[in-house]
Protein backbone atom coordinates (compact mmCIF):
# COMPACT_ATOMS: atom_id res chain seq x y z
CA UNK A 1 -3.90 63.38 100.48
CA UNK A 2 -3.35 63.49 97.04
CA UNK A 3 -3.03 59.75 96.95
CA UNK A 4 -6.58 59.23 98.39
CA UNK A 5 -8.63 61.38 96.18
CA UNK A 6 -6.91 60.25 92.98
CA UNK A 7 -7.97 56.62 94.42
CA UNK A 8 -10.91 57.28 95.73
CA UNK A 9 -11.86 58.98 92.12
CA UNK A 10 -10.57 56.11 90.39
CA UNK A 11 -12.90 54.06 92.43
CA UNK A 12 -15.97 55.94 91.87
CA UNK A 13 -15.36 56.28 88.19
CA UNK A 14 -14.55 52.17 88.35
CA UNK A 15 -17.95 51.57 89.92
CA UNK A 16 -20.14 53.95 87.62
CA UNK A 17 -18.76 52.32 84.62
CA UNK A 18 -19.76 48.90 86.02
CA UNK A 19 -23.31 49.89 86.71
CA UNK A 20 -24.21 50.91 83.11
CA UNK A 21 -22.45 47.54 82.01
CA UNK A 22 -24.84 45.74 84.75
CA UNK A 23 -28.00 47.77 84.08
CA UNK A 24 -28.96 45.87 80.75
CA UNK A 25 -31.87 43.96 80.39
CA UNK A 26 -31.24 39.90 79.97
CA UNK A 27 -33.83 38.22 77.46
CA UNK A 28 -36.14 35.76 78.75
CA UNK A 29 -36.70 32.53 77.38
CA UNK A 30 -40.15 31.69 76.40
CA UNK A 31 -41.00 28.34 78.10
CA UNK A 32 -43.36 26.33 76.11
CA UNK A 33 -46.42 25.51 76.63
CA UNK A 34 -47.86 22.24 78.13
CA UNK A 35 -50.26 20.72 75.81
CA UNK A 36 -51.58 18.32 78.54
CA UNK A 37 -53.15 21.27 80.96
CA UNK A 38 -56.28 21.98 81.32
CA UNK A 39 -56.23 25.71 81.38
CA UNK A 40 -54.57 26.78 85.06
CA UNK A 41 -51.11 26.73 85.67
CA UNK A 42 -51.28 24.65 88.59
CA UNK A 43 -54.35 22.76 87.18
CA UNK A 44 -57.47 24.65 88.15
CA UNK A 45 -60.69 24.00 87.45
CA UNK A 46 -63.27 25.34 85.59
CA UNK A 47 -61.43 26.30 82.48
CA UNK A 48 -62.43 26.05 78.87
CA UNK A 49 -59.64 23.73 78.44
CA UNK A 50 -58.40 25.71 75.22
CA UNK A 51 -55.81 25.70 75.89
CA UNK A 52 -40.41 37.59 68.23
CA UNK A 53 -40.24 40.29 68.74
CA UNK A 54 -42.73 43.63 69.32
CA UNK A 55 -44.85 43.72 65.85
CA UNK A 56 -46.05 46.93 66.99
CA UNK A 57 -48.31 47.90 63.42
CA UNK A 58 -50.39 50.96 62.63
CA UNK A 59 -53.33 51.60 64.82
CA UNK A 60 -51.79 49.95 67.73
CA UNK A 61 -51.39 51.94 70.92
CA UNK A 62 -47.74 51.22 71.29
CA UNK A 63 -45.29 51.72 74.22
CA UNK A 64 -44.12 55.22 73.16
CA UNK A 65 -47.65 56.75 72.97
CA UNK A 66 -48.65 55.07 77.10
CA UNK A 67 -45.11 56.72 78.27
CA UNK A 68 -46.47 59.93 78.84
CA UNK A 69 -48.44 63.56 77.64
CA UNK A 70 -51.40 63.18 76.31
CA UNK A 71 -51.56 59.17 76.57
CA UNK A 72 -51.14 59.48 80.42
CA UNK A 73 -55.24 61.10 80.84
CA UNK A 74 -57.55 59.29 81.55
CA UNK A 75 -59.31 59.31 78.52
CA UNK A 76 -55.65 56.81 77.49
CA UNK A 77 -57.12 54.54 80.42
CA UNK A 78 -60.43 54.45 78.73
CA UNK A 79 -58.55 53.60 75.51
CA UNK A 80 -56.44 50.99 77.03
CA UNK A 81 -59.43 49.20 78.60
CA UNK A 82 -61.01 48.81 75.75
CA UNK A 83 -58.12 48.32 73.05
CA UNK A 84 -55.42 47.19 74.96
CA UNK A 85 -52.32 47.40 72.04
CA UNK A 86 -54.72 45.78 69.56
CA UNK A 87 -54.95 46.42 66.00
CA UNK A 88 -58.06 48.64 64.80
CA UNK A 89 -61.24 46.50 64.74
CA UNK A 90 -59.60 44.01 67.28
CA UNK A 91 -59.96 43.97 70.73
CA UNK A 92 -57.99 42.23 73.76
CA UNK A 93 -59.54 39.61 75.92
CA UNK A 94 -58.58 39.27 79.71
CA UNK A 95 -58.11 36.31 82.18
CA UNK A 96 -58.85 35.14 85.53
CA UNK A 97 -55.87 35.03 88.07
CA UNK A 98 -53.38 32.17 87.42
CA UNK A 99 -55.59 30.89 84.41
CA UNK A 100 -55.11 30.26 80.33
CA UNK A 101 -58.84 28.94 79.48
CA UNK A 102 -60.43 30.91 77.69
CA UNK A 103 -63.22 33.27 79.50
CA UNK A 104 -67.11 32.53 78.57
CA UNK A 105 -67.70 36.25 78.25
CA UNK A 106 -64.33 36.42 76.11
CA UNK A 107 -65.99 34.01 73.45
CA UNK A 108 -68.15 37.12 71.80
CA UNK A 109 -64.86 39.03 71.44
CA UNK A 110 -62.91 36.29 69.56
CA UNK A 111 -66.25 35.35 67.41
CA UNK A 112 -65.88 39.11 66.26
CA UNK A 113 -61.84 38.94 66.20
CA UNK A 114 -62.45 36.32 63.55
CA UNK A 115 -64.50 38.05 61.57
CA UNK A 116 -61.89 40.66 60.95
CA UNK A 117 -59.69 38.77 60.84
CA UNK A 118 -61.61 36.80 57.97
CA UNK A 119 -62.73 39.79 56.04
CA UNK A 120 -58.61 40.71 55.54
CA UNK A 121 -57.54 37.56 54.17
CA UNK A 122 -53.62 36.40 54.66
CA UNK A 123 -52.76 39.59 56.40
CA UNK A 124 -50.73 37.98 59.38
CA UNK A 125 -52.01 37.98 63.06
CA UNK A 126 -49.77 38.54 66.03
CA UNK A 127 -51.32 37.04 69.71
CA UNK A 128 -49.56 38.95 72.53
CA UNK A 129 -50.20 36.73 75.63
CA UNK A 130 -49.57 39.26 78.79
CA UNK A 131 -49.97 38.93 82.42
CA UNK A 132 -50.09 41.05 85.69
CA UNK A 133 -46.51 40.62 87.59
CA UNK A 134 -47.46 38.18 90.35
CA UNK A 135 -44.97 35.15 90.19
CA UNK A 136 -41.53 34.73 88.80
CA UNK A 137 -40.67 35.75 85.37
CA UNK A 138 -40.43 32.20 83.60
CA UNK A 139 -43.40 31.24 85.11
CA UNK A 140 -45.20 34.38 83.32
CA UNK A 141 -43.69 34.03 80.25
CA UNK A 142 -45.01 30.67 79.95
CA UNK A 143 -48.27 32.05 81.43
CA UNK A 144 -48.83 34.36 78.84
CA UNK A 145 -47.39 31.91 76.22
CA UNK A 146 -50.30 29.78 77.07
CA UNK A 147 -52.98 32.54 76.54
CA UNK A 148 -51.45 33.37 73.19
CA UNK A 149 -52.08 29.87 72.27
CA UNK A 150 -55.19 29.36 74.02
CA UNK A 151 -56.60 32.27 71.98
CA UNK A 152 -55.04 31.07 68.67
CA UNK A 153 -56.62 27.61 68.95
CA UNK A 154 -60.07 29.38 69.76
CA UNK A 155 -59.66 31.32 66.19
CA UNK A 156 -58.84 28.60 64.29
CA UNK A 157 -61.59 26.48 65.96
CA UNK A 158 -63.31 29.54 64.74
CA UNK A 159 -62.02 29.18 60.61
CA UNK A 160 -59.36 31.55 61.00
CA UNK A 161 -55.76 30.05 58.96
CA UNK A 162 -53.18 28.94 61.50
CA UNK A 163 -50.74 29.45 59.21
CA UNK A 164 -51.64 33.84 59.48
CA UNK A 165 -51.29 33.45 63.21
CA UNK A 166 -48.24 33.81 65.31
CA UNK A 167 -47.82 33.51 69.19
CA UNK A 168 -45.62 35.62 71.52
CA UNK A 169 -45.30 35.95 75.41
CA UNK A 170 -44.60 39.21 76.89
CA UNK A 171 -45.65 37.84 80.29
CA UNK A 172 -45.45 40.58 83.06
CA UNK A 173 -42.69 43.05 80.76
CA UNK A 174 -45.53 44.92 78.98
CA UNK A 175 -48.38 45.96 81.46
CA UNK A 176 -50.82 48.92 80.93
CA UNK A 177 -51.60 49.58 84.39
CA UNK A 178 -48.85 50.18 86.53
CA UNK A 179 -50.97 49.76 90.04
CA UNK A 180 -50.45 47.36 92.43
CA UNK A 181 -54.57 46.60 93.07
CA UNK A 182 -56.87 43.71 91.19
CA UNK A 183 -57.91 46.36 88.63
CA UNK A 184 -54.55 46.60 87.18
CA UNK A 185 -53.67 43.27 87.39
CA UNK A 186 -56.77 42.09 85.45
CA UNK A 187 -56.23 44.63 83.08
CA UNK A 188 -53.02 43.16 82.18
CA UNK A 189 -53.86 39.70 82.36
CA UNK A 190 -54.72 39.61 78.52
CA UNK A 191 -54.04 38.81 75.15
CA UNK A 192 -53.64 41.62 72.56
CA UNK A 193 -54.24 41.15 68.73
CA UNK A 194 -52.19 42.81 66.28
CA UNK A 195 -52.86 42.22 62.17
CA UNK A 196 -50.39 43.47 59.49
C-alpha cells in the first residue's frame, strides 16, 4: 500500500511540474504583409486599397489598468471605445470584418492623428494593428500587420515622417472586449496609436 501512494504521489507531483513547464506562451511570428492586396485578406472589394514589443507610454490605457477595479465600469467601456490604448490626443480607428483598407469614415480620424502627430515633431509613433479572434493566429497577426501598415501609409500620404513611425501586430492577443457578439469584435478590429 505503501508502494502505491508513494507512486501514485510521485506521479501527481511528475505531472504538475510538467503543466507549468507546458503552460507558457509561444511567440508568434509576424507574417508580412502582401504589398500586392488590395485591402481584404482574401481579396475583397471595396477597399481603399491602402494598404516589438508593447510600447505601452504615458496616457495610454494599458493592460494592467482594463484587468480589473475601477477600469472594469462601464464608464472604462466608454473610455475604451473612444481611446482604445492610444496615446492622449490620438484616437484608434476600426475595420470591417476580414478587411485592411482603410474605412471612409476613419479618414477624419487619421487627418486629425496627423496633426498631432505633426505639432510634436520626431517624437516616435507606434501603429498597433489588432483584430477580433475569428481565424487562426498567423492569419491575424498578418491581419493586423496589414492595418498597422495600411494606417502608416495613410499618415505619411498625409506628411507625417515614415521614419517616426513603427508597425506592430498584436492580431487577436490584445482585445478590449472580451464578448463573443459583433460589438466586441468590431471594437477590436483596430489600430491603436501610441507617440513617445
Amino acid at each position: 500500500m505503501k508502494k502505491t501512494l508513494c507512486g501514485t504521489a510521485v506521479l501527481i507531483t511528475l505531472i504538475g511540474t510538467l503543466a507549468l513547464f507546458g503552460s507558457g506562451c509561444s511567440k508568434k511570428a509576424v507574417i508580412p504583409p502582401d504589398s500586392s492586396n488590395a485591402g481584404a485578406m482574401g481579396g475583397g472589394a471595396g477597399s481603399s486599397g491602402y494598404d516589438e514589443n508593447n510600447l505601452a507610454s504615458e496616457g495610454t490605457l494599458d493592460d494592467a489598468s482594463l484587468a480589473g477595479g475601477a477600469g472594469a465600469d462601464s464608464a472604462s467601456d466608454e473610455y475604451k471605445r473612444l481611446h482604445g490604448r492610444c496615446s492622449d490626443n490620438l484616437f484608434p480607428i476600426y475595420f470591417d470584418f476580414d478587411q485592411f483598407g482603410i474605412r471612409a469614415d476613419m479618414t477624419e480620424v487619421l487627418v486629425k492623428n496627423a496633426e498631432h502627430m505633426q505639432s510634436v515633431p520626431g517624437a516616435p509613433i507606434v501603429i498597433e494593428g489588432n483584430t477580433d479572434d475569428r481565424g487562426t493566429n498567423e492569419y491575424n497577426l498578418a491581419l493586423g500587420e496589414r492595418r498597422a501598415m495600411a494606417a502608416k501609409q495613410y499618415l505619411v500620404d498625409l506628411g507625417v515622417d515614415a521614419s517616426r513611425i513603427q508597425t506592430i501586430s498584436y492580431g487577436e492577443e490584445r482585445p478590449l472586449f472580451t464578448g463573443q457578439d459583433e460589438d466586441s469584435y468590431s471594437q477590436n478590429r483596430r489600430d491603436d496609436f501610441i507617440m513617445k
